[in-house]
Protein backbone atom coordinates (compact mmCIF):
# COMPACT_ATOMS: atom_id res chain seq x y z
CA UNK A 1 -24.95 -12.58 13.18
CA UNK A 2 -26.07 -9.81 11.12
CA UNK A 3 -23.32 -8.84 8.53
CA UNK A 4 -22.25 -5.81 7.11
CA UNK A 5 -23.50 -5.25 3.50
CA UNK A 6 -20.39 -3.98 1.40
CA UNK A 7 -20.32 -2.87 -2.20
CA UNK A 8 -17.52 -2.18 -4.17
CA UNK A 9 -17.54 0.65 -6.27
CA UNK A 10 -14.69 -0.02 -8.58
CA UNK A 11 -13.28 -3.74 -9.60
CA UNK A 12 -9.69 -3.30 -10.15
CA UNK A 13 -6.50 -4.10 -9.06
CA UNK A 14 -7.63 -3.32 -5.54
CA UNK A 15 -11.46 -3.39 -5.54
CA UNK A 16 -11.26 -6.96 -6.47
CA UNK A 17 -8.91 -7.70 -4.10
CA UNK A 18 -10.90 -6.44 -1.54
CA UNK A 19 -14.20 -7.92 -2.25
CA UNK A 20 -12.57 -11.30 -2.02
CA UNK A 21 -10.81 -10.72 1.42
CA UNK A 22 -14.38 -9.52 2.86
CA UNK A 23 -16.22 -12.10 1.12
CA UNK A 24 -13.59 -14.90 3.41
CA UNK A 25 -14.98 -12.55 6.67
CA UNK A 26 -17.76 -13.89 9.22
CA UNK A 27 -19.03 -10.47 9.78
CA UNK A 28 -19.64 -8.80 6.40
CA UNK A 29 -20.46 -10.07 3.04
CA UNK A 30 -20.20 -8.01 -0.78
CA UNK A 31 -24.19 -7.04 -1.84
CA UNK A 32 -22.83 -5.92 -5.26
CA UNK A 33 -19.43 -4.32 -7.47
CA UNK A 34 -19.66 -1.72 -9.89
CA UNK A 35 -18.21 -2.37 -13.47
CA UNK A 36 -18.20 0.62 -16.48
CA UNK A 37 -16.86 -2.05 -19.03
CA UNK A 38 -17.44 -5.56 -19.93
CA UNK A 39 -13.88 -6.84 -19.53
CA UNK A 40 -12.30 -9.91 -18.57
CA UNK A 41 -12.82 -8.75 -14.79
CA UNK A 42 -16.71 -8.47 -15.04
CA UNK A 43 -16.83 -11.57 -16.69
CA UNK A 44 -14.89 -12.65 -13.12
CA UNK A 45 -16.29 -11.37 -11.01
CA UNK A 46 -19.89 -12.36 -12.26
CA UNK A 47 -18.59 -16.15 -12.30
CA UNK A 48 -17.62 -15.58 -8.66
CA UNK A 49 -21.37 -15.14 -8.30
CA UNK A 50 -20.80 -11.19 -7.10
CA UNK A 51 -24.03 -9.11 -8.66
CA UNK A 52 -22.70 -6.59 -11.17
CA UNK A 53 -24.46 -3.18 -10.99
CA UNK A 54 -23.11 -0.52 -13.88
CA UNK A 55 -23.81 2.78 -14.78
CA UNK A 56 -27.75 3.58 -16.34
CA UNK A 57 -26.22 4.42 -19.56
CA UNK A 58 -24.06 1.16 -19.85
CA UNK A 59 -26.64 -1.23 -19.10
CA UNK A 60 -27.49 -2.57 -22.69
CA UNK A 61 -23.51 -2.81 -23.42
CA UNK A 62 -22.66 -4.89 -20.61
CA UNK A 63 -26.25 -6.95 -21.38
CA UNK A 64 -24.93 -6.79 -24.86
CA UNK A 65 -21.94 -9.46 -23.80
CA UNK A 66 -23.27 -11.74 -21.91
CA UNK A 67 -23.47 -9.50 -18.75
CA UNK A 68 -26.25 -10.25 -16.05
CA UNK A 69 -26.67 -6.40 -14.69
CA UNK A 70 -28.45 -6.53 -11.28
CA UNK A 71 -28.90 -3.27 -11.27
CA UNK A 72 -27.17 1.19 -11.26
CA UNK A 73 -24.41 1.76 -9.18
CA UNK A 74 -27.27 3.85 -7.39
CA UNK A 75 -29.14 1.38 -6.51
CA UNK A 76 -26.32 -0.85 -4.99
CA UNK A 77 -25.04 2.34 -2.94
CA UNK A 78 -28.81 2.71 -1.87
CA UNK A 79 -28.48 -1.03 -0.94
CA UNK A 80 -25.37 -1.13 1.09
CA UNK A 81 -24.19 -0.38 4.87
CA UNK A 82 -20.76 0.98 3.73
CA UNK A 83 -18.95 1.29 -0.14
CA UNK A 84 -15.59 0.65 -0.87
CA UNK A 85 -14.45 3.11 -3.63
CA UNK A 86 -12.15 1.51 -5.75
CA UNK A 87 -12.27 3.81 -8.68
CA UNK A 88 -9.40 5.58 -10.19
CA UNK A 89 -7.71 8.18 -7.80
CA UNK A 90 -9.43 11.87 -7.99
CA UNK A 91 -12.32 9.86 -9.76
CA UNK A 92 -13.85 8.89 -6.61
CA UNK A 93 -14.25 12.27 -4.88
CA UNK A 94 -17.12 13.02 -7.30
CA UNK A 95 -18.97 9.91 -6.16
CA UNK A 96 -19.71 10.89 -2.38
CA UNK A 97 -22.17 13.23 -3.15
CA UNK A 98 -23.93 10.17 -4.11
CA UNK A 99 -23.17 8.39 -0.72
CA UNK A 100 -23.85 11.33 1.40
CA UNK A 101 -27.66 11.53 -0.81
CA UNK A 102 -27.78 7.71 0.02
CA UNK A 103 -26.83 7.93 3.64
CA UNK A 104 -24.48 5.59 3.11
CA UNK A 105 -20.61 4.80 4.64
CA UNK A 106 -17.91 5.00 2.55
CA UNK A 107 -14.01 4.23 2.24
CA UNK A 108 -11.88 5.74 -0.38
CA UNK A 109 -8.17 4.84 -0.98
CA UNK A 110 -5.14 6.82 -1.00
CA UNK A 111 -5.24 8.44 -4.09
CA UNK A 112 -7.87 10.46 -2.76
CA UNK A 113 -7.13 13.86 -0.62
CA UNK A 114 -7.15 13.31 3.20
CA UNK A 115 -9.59 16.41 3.60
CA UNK A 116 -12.29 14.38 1.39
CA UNK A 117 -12.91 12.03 4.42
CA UNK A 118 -11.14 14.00 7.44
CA UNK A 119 -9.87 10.37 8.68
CA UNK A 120 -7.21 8.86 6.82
CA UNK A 121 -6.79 5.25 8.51
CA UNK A 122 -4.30 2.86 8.63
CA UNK A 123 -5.58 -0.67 11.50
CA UNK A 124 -2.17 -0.75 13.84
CA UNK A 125 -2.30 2.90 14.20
CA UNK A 126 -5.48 4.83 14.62
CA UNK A 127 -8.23 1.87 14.51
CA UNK A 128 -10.16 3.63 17.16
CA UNK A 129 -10.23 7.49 15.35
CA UNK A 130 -12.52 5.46 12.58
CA UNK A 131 -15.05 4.01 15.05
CA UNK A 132 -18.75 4.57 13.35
CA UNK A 133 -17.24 7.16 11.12
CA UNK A 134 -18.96 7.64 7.86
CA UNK A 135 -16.21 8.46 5.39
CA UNK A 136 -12.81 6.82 6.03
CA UNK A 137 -9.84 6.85 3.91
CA UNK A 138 -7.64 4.29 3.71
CA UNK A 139 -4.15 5.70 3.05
CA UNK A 140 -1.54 4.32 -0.13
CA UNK A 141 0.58 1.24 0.02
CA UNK A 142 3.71 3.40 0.47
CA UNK A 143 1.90 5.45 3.77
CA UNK A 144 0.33 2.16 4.55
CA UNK A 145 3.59 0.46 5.38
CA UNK A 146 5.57 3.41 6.54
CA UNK A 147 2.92 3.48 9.13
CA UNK A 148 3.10 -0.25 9.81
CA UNK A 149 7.30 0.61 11.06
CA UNK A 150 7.25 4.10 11.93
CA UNK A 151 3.75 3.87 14.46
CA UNK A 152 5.49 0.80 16.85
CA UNK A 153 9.32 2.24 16.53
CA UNK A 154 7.34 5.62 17.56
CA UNK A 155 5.92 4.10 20.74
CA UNK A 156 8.66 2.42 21.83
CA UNK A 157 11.87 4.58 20.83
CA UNK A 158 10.14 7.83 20.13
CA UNK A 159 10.92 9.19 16.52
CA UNK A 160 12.94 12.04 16.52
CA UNK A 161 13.47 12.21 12.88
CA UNK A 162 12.42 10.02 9.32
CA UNK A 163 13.87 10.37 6.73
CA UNK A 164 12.94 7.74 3.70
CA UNK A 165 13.62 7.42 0.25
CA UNK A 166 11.26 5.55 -1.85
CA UNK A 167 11.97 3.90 -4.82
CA UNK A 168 8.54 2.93 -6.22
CA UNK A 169 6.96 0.68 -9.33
CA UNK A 170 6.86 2.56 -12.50
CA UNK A 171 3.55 0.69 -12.79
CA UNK A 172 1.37 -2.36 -12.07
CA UNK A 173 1.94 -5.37 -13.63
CA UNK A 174 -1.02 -5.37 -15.92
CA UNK A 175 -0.50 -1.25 -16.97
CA UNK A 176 0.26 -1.09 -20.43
CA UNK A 177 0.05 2.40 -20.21
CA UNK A 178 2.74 3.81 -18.06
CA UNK A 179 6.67 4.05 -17.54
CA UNK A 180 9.63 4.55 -17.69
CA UNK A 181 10.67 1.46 -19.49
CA UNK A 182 14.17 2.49 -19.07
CA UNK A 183 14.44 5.74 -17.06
CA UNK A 184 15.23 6.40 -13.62
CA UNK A 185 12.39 9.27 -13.05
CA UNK A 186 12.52 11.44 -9.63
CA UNK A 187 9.09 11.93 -8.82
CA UNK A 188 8.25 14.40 -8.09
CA UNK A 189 10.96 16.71 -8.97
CA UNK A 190 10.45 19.07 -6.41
CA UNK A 191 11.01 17.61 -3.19
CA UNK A 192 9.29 16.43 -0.19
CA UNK A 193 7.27 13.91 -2.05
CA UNK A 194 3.63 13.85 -0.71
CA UNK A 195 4.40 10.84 0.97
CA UNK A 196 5.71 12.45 3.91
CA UNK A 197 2.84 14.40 4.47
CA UNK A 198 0.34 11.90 4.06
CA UNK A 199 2.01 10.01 6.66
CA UNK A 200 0.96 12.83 9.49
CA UNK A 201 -2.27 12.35 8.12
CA UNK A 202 -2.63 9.04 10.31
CA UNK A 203 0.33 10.04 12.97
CA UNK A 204 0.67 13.88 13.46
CA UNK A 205 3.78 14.22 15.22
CA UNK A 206 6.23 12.68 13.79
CA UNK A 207 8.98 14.91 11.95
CA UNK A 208 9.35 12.75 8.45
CA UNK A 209 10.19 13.79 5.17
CA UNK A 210 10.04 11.73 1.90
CA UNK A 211 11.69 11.82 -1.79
CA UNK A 212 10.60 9.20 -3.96
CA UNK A 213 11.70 7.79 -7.55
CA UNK A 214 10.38 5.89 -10.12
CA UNK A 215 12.13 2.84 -11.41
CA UNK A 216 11.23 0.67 -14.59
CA UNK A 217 9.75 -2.32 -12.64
CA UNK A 218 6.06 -3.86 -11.75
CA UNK A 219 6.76 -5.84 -8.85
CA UNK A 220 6.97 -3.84 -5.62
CA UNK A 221 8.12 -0.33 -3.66
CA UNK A 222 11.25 -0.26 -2.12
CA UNK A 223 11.48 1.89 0.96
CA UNK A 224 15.15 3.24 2.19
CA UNK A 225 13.84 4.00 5.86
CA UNK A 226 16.65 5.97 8.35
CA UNK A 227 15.70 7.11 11.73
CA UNK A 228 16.61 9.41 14.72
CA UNK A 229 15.51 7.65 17.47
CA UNK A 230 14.79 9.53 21.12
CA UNK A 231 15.66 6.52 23.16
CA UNK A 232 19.02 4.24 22.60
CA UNK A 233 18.33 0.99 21.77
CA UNK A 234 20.52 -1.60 19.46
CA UNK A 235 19.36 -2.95 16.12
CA UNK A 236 18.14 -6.21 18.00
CA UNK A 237 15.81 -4.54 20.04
CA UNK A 238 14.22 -3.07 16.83
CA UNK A 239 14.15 -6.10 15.09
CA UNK A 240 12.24 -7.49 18.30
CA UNK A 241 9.38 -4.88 17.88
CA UNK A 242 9.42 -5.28 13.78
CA UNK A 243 8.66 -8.86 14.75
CA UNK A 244 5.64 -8.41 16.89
CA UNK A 245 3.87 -6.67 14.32
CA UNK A 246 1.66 -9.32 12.52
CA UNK A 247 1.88 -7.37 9.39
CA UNK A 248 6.01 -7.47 8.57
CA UNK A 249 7.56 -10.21 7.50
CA UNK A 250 10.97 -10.56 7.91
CA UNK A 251 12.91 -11.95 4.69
CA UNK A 252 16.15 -13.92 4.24
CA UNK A 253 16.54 -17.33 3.25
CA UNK A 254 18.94 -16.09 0.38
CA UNK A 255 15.96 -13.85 -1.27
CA UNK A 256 17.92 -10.93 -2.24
CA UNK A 257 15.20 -8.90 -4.33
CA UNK A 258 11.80 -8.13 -4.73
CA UNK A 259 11.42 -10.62 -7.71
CA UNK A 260 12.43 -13.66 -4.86
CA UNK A 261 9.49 -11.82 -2.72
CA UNK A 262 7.02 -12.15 -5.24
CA UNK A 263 7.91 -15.90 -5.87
CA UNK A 264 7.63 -16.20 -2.30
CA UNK A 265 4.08 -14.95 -2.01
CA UNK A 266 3.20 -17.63 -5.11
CA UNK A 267 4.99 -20.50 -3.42
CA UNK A 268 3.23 -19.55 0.00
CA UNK A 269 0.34 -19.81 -1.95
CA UNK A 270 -1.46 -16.85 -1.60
CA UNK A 271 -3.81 -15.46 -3.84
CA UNK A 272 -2.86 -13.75 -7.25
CA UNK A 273 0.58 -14.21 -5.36
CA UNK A 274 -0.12 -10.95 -3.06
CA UNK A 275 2.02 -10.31 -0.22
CA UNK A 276 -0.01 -8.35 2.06
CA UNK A 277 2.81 -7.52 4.62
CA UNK A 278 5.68 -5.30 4.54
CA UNK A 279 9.02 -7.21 3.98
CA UNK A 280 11.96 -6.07 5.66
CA UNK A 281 15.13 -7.72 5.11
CA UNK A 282 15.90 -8.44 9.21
CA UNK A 283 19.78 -8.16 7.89
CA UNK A 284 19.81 -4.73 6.92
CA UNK A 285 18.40 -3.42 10.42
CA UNK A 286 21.20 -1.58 11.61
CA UNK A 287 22.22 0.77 14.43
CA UNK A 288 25.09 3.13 12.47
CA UNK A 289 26.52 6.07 13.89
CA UNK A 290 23.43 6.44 16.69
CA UNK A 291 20.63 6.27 14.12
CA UNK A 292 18.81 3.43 12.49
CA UNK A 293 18.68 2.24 8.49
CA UNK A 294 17.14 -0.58 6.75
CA UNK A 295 15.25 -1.63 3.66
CA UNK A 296 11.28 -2.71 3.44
CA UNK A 297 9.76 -3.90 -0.13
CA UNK A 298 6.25 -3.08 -0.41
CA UNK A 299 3.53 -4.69 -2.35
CA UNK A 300 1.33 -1.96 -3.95
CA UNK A 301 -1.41 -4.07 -5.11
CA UNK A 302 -2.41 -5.68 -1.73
CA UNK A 303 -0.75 -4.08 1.38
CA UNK A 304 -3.68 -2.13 1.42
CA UNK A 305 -6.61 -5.07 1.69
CA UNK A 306 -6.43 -5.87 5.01
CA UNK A 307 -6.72 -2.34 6.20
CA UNK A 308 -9.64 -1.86 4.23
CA UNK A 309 -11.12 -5.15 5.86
CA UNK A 310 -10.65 -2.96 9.31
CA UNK A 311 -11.86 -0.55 8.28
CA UNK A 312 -14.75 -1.53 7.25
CA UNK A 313 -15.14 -2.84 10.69
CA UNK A 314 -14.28 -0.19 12.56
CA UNK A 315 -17.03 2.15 10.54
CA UNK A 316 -19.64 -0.35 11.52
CA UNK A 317 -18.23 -0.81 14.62
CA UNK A 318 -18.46 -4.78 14.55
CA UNK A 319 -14.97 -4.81 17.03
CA UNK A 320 -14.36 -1.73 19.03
CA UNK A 321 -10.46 -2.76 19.54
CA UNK A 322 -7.69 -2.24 16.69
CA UNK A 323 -5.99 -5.59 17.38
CA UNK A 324 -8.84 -7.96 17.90
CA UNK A 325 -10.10 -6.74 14.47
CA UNK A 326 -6.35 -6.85 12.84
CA UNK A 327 -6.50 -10.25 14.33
CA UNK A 328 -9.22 -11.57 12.99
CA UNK A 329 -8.91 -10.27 9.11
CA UNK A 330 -5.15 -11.78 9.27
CA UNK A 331 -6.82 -15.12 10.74
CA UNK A 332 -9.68 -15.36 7.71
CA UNK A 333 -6.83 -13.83 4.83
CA UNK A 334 -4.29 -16.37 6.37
CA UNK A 335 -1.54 -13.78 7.57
């Protein structure tokens, strides 16, 4: 089998997540990842055995500690079949005039503007729209898992009306940076938050609106998700199409926060303790007064990998069908 040749432009928090999950596929393999520093992560990632290609004018620095440079970001774009850009959000808009010169595919994530690719992606829901597409972007964890609930509740029950509140991470767990440390910050002020929006980037007719808050935590989103639904149903039958999908997990067992989710991902064993799915707590599903509530956490440093795993397929068109391809990344990631 020829594989796909995948660089990642950008080893961070997801970029290095992502070059792993390809690196476990049969049909694509990581030719190279782009570093501008000589931190702890390029040190990684070169004792994973991943070539390290920087920028011309960082060369002797990363050579300076201990860094085996294989070559410019150039020339691993030049080398590739498709880049995933990784790099900070607005930061990687500026690179695709350097894809585009290279004639190579690209993937940006969700901090980047839906018009930049003109197909924002997300596997369950539009796999086919992405088929041999050259630019592809990969929406946020929060649009990432709305889609993952609102696409299937959609085909089944029709979606009259969404209406979600997020509460989301102030910042990763490794950001040093950013707050609030102890603030309750609506963000943004003005309401819809973009959320919403980006949403009918990947399903354009559903009526959903967003407002979103930031809370003094690391760990995870929380989504409060209430729905107008165009069909009756009861709470069981949703929770019997939330089950189907191979990308919620349902959680109970006592766990009671997202702190008991992220203990769960480490005792499940997963790697850097991700939780790739959304988790909905299957008690809080409920049918109240003819529309539909419950809570989902989301995990905004890896909901996202998978997708970009399909993606990447999809764009190279190694599986023409959304759900073989889902299937087969969850099979090699072990969801």
């Amino acid at each position: 089998m020829t594989k796909a040749k995948v660089a990642i432009n950008g080893y961070g928090t997801i970029g290095k997540r992502v070059a792993d999950a390809v690196m476990l596929q049969d049909d694509m393999e990581i030719i190279g990842i782009a570093k501008t520093r000589p931190n702890f992560e390029t040190v990684i990632a070169q004792e994973k055995g991943y070539p390290v290609y920087t920028l011309a004018d960082r060369v002797e620095a990363m050579e300076k500690e201990g860094i085996d440079v294989a070559g410019t970001v150039e020339e691993m774009i030049e080398a590739a079949d498709v880049v995933v850009d990784c790099t900070p959000g607005k930061i990687g808009a500026t690179n695709k005039e350097l894809y585009e010169k290279a004639g190579t595919k690209a993937i940006w994530q969700g901090g980047e503007a839906h018009d930049l690719a003109g197909c924002s992606f997300n596997a369950e829901t539009n796999y086919e729209e992405a088929l041999g597409k050259d630019f592809v972007r990969v929406v946020s964890c929060n649009t990432t898992g709305l889609c993952r609930v609102l696409s299937p509740l959609d085909k089944e029950f029709g979606v009259k009306k969404a209406r979600v509140t997020l509460m989301r991470r102030s910042a990763d767990p490794n950001d040093i940076k950013h707050g609030p440390i102890n603030a309750i910050v609506p963000n943004p002020i003005t309401l819809p938050s973009h959320h919403g929006p980006d949403v009918k980037t990947v399903i354009p007719g559903i009526d959903v609106a967003t407002t979103a808050v930031k809370l003094p935590t690391t760990l995870m989103h929380m989504h409060t998700i209430n729905l107008e639904l165009e069909k009756e149903c009861t709470a069981e039958d949703v929770k019997n199409i939330l089950a189907e999908q191979s990308r919620v997990r349902f959680v109970g067992q006592g766990i009671t926060s997202t702190a008991e989710i992220m203990e769960l991902a480490k005792d499940l064993g997963r790697p850097r303790g991700d939780m790739w799915e959304n988790c909905i707590w299957d008690e809080s599903i409920t049918m109240y007064e003819g529309e539909l509530y419950f809570f989902q956490a989301i995990h905004q440093e890896s909901d996202v990998i998978p997708e970009n795993v399909d993606a990447i397929r999809a764009m190279m068109e190694l599986e023409s069908e959304g759900q073989k391809s889902i299937a087969e990344t969850n099979s090699k990631m072990g969801i």
